[in-house]
Protein backbone atom coordinates (compact mmCIF):
# COMPACT_ATOMS: atom_id res chain seq x y z
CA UNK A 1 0.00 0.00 0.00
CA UNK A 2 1.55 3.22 -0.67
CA UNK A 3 0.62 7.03 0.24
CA UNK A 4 1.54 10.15 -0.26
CA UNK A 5 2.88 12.27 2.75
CA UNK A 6 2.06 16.24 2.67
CA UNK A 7 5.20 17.88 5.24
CA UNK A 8 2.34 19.88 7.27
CA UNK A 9 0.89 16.56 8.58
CA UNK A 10 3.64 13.88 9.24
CA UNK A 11 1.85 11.30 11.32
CA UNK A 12 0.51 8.64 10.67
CA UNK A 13 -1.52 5.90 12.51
CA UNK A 14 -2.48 2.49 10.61
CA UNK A 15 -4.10 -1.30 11.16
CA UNK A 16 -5.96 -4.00 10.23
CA UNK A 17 -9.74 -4.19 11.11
CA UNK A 18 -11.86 -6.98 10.79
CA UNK A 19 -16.25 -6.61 8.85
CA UNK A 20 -17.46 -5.88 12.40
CA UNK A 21 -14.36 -2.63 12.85
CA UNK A 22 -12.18 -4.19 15.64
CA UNK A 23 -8.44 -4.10 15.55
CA UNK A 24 -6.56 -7.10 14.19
CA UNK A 25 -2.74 -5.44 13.49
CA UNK A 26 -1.69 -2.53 14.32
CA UNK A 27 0.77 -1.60 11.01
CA UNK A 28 2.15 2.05 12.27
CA UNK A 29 0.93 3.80 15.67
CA UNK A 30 1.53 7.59 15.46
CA UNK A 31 4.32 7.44 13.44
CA UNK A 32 6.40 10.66 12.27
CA UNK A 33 6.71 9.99 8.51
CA UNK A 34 8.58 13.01 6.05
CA UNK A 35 6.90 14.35 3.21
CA UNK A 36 6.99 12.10 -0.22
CA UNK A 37 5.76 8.78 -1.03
CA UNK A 38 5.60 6.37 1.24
CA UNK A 39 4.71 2.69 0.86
CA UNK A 40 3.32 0.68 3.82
CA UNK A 41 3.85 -3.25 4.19
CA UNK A 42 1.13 -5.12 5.39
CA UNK A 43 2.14 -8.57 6.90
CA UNK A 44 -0.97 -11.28 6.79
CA UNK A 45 1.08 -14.29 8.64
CA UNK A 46 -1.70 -15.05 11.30
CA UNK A 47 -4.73 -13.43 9.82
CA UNK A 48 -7.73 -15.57 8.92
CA UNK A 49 -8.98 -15.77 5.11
CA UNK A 50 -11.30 -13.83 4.09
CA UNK A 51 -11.90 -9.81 3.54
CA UNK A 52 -9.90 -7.55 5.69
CA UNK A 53 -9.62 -3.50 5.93
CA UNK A 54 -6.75 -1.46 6.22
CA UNK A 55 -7.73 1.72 8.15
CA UNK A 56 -5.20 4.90 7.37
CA UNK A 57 -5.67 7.71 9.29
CA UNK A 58 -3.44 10.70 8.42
CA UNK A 59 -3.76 14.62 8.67
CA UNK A 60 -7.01 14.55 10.00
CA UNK A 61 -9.33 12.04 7.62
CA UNK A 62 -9.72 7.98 7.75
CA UNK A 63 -9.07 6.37 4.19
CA UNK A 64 -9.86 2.81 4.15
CA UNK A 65 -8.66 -0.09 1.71
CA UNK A 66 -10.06 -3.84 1.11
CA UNK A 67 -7.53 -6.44 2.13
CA UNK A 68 -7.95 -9.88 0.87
CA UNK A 69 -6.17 -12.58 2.58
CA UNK A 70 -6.10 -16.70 1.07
């Protein structure tokens, strides 16, 4: 998964929720990031198969992106 930084807002807080919105993984907790591109690995060793959601909240605003795991 990759995102762009802007240098105003530098933090960044990620994880993996399951259909019902609880926390699986926790991918990046309040981290600092510098402007630019970024690209964010999500692990899946451990989670069950099926339909997963990647919750991204940076500079203010929640962006969320289907996970599939076999």
């Amino acid at each position: 998964m990759s995102l762009h930084i802007q240098p105003s807002t530098p933090v960044v807080s990620a994880d993996v929720i399951d259909a019902l919105g609880r926390p699986l993984r926790a991918l990046a907790a309040a981290q600092v990031q510098g402007a630019g591109l970024h690209t964010l690995a999500v692990p899946t060793v451990g989670l069950l198969a099926g339909l997963h959601t990647v919750r991204l909240l940076h500079d203010g605003a929640t962006a969320y992106r289907k996970l599939l795991v076999e």
